[in-house]
C-alpha atoms as a PDB file:
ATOM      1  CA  UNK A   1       5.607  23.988  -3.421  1.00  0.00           C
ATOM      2  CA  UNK A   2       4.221  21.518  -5.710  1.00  0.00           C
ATOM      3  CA  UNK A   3       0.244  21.030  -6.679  1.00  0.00           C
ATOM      4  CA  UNK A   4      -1.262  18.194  -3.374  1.00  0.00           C
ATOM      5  CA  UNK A   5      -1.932  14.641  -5.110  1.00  0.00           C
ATOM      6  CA  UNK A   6      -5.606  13.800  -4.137  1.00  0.00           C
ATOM      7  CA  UNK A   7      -5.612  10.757  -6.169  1.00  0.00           C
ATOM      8  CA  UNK A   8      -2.494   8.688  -7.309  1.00  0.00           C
ATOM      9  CA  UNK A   9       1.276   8.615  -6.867  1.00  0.00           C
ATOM     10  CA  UNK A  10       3.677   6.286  -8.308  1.00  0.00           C
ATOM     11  CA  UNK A  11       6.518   4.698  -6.525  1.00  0.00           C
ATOM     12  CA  UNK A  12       8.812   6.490  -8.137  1.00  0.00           C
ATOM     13  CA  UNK A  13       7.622  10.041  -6.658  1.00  0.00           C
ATOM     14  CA  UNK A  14       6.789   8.502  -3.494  1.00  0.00           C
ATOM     15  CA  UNK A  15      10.550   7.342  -3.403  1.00  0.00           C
ATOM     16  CA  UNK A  16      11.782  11.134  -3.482  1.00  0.00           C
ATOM     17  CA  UNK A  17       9.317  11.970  -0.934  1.00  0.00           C
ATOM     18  CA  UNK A  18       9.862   9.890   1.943  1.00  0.00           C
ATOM     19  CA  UNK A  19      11.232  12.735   3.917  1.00  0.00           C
ATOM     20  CA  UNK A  20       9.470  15.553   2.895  1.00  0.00           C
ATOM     21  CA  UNK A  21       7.891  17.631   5.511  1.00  0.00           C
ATOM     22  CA  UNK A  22       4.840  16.573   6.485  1.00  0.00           C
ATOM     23  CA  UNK A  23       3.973  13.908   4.092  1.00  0.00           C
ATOM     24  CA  UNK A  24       2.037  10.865   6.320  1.00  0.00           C
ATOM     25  CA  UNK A  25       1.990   7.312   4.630  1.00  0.00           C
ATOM     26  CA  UNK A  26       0.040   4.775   6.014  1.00  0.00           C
ATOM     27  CA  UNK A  27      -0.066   0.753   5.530  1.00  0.00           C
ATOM     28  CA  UNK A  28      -4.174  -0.322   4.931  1.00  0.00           C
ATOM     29  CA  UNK A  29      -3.117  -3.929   4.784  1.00  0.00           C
ATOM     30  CA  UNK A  30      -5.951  -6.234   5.174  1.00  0.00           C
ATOM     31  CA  UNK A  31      -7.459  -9.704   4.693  1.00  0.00           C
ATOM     32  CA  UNK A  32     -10.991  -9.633   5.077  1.00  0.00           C
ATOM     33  CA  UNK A  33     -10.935 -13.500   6.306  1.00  0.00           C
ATOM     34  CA  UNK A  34      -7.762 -12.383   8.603  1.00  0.00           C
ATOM     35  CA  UNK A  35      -8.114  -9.466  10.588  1.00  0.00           C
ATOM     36  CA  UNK A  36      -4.687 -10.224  12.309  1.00  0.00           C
ATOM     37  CA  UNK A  37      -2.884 -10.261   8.463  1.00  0.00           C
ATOM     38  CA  UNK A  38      -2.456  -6.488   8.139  1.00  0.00           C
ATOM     39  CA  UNK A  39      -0.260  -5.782  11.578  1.00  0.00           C
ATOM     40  CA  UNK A  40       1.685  -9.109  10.740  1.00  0.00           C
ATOM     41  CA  UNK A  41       2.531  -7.933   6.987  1.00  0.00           C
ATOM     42  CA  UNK A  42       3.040  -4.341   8.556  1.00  0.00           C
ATOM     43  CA  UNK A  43       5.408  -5.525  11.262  1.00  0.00           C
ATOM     44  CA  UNK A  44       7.370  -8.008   8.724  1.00  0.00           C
ATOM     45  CA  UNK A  45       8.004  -5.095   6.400  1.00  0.00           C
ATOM     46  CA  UNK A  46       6.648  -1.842   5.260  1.00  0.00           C
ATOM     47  CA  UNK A  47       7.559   1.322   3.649  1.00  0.00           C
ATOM     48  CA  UNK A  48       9.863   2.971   6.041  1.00  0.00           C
ATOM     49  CA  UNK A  49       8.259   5.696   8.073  1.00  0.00           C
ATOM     50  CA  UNK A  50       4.993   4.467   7.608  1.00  0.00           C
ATOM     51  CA  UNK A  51       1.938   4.200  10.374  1.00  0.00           C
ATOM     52  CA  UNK A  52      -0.384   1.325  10.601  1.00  0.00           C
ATOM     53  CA  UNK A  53      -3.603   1.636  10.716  1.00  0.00           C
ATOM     54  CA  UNK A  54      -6.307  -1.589  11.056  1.00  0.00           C
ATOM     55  CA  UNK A  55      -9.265  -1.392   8.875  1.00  0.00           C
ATOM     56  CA  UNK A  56     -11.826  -3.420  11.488  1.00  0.00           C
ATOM     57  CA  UNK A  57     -10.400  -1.297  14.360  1.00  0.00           C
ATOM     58  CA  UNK A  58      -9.545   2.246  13.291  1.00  0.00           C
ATOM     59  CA  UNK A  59     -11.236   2.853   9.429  1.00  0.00           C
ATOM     60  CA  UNK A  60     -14.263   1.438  10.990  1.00  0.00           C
ATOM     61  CA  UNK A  61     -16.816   1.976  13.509  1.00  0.00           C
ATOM     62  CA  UNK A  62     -18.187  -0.550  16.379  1.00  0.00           C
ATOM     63  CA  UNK A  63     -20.920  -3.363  14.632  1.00  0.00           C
ATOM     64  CA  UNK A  64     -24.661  -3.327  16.139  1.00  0.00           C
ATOM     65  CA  UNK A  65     -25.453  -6.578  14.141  1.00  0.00           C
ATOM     66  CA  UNK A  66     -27.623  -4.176  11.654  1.00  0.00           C
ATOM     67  CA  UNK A  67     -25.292  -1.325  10.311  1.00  0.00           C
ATOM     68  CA  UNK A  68     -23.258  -3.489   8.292  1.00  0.00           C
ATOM     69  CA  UNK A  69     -19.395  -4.961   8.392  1.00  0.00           C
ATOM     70  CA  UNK A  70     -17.418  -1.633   8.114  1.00  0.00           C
ATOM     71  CA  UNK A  71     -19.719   0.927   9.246  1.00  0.00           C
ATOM     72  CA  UNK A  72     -18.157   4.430   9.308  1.00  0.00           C
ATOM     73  CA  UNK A  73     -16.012   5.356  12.285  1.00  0.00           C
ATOM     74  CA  UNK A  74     -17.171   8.717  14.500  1.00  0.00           C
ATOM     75  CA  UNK A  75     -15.950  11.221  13.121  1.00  0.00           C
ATOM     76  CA  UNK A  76     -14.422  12.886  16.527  1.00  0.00           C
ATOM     77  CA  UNK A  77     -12.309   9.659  17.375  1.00  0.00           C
ATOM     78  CA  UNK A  78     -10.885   9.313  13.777  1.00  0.00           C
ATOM     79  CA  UNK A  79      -9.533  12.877  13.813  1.00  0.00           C
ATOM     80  CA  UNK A  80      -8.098  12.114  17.094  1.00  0.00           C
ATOM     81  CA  UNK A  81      -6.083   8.954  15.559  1.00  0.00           C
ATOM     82  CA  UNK A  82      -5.027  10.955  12.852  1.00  0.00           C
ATOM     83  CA  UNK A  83      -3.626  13.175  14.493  1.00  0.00           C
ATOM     84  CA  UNK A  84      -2.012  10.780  16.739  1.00  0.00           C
ATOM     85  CA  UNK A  85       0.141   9.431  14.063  1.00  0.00           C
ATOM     86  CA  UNK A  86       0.967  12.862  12.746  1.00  0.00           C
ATOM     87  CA  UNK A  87      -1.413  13.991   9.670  1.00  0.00           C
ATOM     88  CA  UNK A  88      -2.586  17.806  10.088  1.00  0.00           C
ATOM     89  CA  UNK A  89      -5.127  19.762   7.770  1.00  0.00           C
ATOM     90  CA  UNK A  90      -1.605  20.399   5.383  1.00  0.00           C
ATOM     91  CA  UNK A  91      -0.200  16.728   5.414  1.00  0.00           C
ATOM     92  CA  UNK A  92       0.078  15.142   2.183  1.00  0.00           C
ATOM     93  CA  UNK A  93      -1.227  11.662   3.104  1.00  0.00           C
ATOM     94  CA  UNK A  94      -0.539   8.665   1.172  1.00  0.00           C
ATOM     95  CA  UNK A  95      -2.142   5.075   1.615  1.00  0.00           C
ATOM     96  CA  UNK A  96      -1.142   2.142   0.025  1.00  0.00           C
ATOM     97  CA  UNK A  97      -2.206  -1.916   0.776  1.00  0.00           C
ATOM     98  CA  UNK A  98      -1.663  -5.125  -1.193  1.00  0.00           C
ATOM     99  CA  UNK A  99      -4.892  -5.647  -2.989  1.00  0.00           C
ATOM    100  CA  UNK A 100      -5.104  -3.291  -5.519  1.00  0.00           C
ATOM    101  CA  UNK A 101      -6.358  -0.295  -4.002  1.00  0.00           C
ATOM    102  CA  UNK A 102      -9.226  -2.027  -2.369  1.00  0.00           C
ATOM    103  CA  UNK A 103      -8.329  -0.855   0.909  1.00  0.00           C
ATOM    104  CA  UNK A 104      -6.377   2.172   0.659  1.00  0.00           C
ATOM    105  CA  UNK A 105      -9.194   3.569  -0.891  1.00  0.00           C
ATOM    106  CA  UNK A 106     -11.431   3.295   2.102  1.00  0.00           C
ATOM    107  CA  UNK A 107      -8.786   5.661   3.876  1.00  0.00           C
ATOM    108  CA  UNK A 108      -8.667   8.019   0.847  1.00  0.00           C
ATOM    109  CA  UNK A 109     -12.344   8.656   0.639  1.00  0.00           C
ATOM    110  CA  UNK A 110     -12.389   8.833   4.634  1.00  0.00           C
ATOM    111  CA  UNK A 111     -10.267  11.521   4.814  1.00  0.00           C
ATOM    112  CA  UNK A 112     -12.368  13.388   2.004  1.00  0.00           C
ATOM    113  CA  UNK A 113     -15.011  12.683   3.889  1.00  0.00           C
ATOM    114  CA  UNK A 114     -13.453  14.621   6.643  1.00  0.00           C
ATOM    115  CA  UNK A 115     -12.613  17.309   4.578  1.00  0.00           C
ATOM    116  CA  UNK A 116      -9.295  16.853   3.572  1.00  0.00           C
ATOM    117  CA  UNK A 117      -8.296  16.471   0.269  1.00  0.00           C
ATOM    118  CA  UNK A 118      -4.552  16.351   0.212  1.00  0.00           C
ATOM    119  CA  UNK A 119      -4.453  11.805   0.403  1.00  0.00           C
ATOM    120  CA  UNK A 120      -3.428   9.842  -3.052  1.00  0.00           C
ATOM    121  CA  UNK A 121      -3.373   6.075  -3.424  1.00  0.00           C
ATOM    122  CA  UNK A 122      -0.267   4.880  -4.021  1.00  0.00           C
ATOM    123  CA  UNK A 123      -0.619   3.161  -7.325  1.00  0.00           C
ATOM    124  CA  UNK A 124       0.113  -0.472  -7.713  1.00  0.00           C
ATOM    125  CA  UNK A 125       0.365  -0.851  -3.769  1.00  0.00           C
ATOM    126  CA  UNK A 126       2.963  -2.499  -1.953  1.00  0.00           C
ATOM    127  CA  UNK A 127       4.377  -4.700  -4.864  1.00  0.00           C
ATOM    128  CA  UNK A 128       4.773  -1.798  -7.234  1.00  0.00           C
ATOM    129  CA  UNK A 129       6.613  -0.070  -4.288  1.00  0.00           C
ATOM    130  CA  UNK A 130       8.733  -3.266  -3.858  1.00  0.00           C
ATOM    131  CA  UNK A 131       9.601  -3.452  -7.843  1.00  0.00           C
ATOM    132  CA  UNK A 132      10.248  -0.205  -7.670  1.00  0.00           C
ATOM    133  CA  UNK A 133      12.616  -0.139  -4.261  1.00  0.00           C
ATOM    134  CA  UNK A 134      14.346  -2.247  -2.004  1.00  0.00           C
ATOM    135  CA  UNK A 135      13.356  -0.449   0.724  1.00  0.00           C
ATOM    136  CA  UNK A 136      11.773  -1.476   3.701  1.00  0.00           C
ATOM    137  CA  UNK A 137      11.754  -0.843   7.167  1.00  0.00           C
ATOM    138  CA  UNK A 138      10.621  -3.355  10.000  1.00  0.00           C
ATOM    139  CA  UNK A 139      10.648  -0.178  12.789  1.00  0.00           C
ATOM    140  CA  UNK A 140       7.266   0.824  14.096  1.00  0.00           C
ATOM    141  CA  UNK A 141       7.003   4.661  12.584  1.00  0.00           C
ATOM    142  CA  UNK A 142       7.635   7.340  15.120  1.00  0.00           C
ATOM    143  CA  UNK A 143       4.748  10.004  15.340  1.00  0.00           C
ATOM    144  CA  UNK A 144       5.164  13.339  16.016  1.00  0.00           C
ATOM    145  CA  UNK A 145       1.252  13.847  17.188  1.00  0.00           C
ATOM    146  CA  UNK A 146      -0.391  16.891  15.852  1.00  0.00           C
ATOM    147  CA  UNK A 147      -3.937  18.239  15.358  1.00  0.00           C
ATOM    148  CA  UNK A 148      -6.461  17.439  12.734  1.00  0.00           C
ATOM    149  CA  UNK A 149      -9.622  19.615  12.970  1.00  0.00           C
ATOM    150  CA  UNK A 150     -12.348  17.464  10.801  1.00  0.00           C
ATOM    151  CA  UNK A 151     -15.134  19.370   8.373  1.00  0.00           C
ATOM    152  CA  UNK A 152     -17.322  16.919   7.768  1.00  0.00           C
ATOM    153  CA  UNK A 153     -18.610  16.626   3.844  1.00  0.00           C
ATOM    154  CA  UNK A 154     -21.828  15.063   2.692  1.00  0.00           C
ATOM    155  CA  UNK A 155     -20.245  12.068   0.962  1.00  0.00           C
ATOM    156  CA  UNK A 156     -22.603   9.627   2.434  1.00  0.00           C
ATOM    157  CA  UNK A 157     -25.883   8.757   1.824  1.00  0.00           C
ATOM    158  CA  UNK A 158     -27.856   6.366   4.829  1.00  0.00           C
ATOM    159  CA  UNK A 159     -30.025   3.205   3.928  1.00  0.00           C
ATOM    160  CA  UNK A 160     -33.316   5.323   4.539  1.00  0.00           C
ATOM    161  CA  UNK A 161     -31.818   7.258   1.295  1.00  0.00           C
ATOM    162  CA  UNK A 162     -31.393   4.199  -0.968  1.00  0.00           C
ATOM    163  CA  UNK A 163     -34.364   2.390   0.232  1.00  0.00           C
ATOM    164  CA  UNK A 164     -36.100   5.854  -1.103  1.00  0.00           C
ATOM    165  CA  UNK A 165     -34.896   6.788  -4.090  1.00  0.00           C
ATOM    166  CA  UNK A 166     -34.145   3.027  -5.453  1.00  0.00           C
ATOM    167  CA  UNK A 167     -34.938   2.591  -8.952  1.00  0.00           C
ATOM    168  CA  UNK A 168     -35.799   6.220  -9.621  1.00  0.00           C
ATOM    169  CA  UNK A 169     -33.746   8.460 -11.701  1.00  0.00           C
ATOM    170  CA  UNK A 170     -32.376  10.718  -8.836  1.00  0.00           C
ATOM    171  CA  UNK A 171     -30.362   7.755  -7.624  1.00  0.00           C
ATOM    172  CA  UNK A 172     -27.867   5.436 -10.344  1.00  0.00           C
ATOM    173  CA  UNK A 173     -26.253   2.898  -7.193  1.00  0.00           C
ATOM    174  CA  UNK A 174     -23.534   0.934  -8.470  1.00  0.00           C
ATOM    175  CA  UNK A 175     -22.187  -2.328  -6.589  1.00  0.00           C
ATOM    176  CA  UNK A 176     -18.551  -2.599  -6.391  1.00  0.00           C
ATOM    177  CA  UNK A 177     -18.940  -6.503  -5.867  1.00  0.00           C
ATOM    178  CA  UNK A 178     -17.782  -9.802  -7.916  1.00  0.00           C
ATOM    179  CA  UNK A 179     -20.378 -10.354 -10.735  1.00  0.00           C
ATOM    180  CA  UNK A 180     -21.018 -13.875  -9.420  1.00  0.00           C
ATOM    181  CA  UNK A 181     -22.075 -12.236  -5.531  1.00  0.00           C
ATOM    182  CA  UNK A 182     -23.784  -9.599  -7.197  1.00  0.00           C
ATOM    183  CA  UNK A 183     -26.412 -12.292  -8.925  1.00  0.00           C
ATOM    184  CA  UNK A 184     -26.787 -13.832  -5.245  1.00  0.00           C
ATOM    185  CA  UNK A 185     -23.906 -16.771  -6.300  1.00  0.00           C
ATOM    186  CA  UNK A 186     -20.841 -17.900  -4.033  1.00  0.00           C
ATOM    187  CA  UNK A 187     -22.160 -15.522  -1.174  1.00  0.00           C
ATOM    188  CA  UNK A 188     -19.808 -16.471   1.009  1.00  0.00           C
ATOM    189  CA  UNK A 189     -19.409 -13.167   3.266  1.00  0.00           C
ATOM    190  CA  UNK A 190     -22.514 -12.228   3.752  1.00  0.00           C
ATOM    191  CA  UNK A 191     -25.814 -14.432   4.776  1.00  0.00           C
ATOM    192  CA  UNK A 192     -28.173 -13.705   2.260  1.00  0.00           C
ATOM    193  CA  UNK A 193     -26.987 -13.520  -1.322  1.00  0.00           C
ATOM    194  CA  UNK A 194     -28.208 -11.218  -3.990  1.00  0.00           C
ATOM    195  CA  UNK A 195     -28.160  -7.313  -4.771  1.00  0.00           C
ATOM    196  CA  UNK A 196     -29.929  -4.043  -3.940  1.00  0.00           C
ATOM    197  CA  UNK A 197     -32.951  -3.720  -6.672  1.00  0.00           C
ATOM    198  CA  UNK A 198     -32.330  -1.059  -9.052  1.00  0.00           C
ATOM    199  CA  UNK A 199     -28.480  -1.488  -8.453  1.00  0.00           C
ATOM    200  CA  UNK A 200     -26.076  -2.346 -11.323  1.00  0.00           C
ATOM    201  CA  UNK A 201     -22.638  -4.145 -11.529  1.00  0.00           C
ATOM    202  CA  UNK A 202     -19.411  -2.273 -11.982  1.00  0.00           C
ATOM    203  CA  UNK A 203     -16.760  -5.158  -9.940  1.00  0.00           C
ATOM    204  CA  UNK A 204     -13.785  -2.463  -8.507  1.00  0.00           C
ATOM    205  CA  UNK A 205     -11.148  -4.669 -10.052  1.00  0.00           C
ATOM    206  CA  UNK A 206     -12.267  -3.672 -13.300  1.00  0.00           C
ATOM    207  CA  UNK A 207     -10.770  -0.076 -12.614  1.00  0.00           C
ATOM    208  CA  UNK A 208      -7.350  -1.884 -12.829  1.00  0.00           C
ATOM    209  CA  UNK A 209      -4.810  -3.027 -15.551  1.00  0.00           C
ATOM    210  CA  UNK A 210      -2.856  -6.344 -15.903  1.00  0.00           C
ATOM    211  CA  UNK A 211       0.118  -4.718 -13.605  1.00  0.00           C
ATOM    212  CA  UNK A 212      -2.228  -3.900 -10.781  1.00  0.00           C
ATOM    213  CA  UNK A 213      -2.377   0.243 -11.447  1.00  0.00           C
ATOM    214  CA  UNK A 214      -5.606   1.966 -12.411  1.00  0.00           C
ATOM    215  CA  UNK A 215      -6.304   2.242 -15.928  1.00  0.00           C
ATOM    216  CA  UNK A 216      -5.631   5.643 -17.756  1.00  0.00           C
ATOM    217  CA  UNK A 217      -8.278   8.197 -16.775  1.00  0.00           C
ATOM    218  CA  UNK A 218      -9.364   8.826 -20.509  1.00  0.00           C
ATOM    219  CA  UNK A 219     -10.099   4.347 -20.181  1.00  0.00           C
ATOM    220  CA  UNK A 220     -11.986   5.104 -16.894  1.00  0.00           C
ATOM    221  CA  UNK A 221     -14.169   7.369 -18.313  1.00  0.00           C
ATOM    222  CA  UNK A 222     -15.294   5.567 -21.183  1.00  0.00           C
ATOM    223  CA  UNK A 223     -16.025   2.764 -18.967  1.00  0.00           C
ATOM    224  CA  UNK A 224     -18.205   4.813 -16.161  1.00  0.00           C
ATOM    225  CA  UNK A 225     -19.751   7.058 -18.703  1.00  0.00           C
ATOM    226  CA  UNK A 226     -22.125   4.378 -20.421  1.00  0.00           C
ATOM    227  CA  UNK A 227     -23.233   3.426 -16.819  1.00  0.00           C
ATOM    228  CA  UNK A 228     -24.287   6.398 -16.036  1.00  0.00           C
ATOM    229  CA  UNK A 229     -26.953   7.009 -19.015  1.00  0.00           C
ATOM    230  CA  UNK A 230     -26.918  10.676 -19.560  1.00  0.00           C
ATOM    231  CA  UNK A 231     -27.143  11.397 -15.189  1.00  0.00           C
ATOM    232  CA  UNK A 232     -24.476  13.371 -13.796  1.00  0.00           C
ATOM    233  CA  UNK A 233     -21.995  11.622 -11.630  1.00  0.00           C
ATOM    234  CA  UNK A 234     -23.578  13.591  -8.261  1.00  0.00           C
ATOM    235  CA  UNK A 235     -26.638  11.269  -8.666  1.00  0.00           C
ATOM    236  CA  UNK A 236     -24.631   8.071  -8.398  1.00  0.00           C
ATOM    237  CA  UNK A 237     -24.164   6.423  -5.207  1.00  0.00           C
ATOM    238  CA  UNK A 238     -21.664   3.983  -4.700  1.00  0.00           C
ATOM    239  CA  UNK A 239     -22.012   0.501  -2.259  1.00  0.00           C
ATOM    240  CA  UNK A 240     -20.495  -3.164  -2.336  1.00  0.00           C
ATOM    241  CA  UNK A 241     -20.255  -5.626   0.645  1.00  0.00           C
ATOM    242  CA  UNK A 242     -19.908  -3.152   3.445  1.00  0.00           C
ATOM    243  CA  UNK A 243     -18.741   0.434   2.073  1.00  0.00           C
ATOM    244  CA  UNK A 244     -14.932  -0.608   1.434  1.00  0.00           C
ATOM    245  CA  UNK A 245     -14.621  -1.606  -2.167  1.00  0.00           C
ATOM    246  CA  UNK A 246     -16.895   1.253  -3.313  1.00  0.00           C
ATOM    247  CA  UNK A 247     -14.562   3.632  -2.372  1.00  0.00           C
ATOM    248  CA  UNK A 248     -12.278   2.066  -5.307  1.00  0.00           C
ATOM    249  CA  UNK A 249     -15.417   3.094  -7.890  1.00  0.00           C
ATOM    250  CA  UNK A 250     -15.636   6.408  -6.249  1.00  0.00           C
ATOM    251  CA  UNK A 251     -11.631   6.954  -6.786  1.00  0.00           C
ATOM    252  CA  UNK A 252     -12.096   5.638 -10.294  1.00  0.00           C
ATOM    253  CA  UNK A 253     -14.352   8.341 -11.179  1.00  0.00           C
ATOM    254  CA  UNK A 254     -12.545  10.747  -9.653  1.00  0.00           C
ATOM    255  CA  UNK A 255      -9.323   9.947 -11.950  1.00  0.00           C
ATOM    256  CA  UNK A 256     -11.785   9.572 -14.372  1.00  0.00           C
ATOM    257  CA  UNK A 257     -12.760  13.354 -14.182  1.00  0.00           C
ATOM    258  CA  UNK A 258     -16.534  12.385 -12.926  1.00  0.00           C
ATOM    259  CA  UNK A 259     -16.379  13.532  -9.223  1.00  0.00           C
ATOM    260  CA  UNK A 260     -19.345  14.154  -6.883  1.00  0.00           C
ATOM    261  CA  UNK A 261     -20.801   9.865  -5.995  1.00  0.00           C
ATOM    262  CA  UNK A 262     -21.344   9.331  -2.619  1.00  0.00           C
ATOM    263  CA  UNK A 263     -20.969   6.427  -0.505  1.00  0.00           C
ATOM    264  CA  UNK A 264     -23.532   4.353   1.247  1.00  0.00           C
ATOM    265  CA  UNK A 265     -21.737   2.781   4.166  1.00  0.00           C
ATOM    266  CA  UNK A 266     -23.517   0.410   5.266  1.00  0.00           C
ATOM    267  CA  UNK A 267     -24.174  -1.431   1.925  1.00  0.00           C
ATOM    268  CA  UNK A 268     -24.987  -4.851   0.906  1.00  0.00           C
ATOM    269  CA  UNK A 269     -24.106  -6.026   4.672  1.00  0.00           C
ATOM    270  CA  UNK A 270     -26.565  -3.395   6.029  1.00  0.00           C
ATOM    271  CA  UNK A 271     -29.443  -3.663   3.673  1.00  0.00           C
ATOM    272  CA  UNK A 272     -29.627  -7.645   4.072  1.00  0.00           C
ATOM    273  CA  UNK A 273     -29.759  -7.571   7.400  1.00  0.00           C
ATOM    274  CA  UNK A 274     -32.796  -6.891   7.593  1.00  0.00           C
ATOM    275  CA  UNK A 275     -34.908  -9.627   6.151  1.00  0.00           C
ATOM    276  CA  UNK A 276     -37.994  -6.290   5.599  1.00  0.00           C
ATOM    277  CA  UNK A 277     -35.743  -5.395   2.820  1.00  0.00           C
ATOM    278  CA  UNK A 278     -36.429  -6.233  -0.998  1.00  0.00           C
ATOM    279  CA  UNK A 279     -33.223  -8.481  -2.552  1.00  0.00           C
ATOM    280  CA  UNK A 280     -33.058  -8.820  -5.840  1.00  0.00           C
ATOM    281  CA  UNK A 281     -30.942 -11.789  -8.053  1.00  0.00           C
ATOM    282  CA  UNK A 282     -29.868 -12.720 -10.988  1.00  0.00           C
ATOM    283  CA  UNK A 283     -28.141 -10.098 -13.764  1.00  0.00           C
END
């Protein structure tokens, strides 16, 4: 049996895999400014044999209005949908979207987060799989429903946390965000524009080459190390717009070889929501 991928795969493996016992892929297609976009790309074409499922619906928990855009899902009903569409405590899960990672990721570090560790990225997303294949299936996957028992792992930190230990040394947080939103410009997500104080810049799409697949892992870590100024990478904590895009910076490290960040959740859309909260702007 071969070594479980907890980070990437390439097409090409994921090619020879596609009916391998219990190996789970699942389509994280999503537009942030179309929540209908992922089930319509999903439905025109996917990788064949792979589940659906909706980042706003499923990879998220219900909105209060002060606990950000994506706020974590409970735990309980996640395992339950997991193991609706067939992934077990031994499935090798793969996840794979159109943007680079940015949402795939969110599934990947859920499923950490839930204690399982066997879930890669599939590297360069949908349009490496389609240079890489012609095939594609329009057919709604076919689950065979299993269990997945959840051990929850303390890969989040809460805005109580942040709002604590900002600007001290215990805490490096690092904003997956655009540059420009970071210094409080072309906020156009979000209602109040700026940044955490004490937070620096590190944009997720930085983790990637020119094709669209994460840089080497020796070019990751010489671009995370300098961030982290002589702290280990168990005192960073990772946010962005609303805990989806940090998971990219988290996976980064991890390829990287600089595991142990956590996630705040709630992030940017969180913290500026309420108005209590310090914002800072500019570089």
């Amino acid at each position: 049996m071969s070594e479980p991928l907890r980070t990437l795969i390439t097409p090409e493996r994921l090619i020879h895999q596609l009916q391998a016992p219990n190996w789970v892929v699942v389509d994280c297609r999503h537009d942030l400014g179309n929540p209908d976009f992922g089930r319509a790309a999903y439905a025109k074409g996917h990788i064949p044999g792979a589940h659906f499922l909706h980042m706003d619906d499923e990879l998220s928990g219900p909105r209060t209005g002060n606990n950000g855009r994506h706020p974590l899902p409970d735990p309980a009903v996640l395992a339950r949908r997991l193991g609706e569409i067939g992934i077990n405590r031994d499935s090798q899960v793969v996840a794979y979207d159109d943007g680079g990672g940015m949402y795939a990721a969110r599934l990947w570090w859920l499923l950490n987060w839930l204690g399982h560790r066997q879930v890669a990225v599939l590297d360069g997303g949908f349009q490496a799989w389609c240079s890489a294949s012609a095939l594609l299936s329009q057919k709604d996957a076919t689950p065979t429903p299993t269990r997945f028992d959840a051990e929850l792992q303390p890969l989040a930190v809460d805005v109580d946390y942040v709002n604590t230990h900002k600007g001290s040394d215990a805490m490096l947080l690092i904003d997956a965000r655009s540059p420009d939103r970071f210094r409080g410009e072309n906020e156009t997500i979000d209602p109040v524009g700026g940044h955490i104080p004490g937070a620096i810049n590190r944009f997720f799409k930085d983790n990637l080459g020119p094709d669209g697949r994460f840089k080497p892992a020796e070019q990751l870590r010489r671009e995370f190390t300098p961030l982290m100024a002589d702290r280990g990478p168990e005192h960073v904590v990772h946010q962005c717009g609303s805990g989806v895009t940090a998971c990219h910076n988290i996976l980064a490290m991890e390829i990287a070889g600089l595991p142990g960040g956590r996630l705040y959740p709630g992030s940017w859309s969180e913290w500026c929501a309420d108005a209590g909260r310090a914002v800072a702007r500019g570089a």
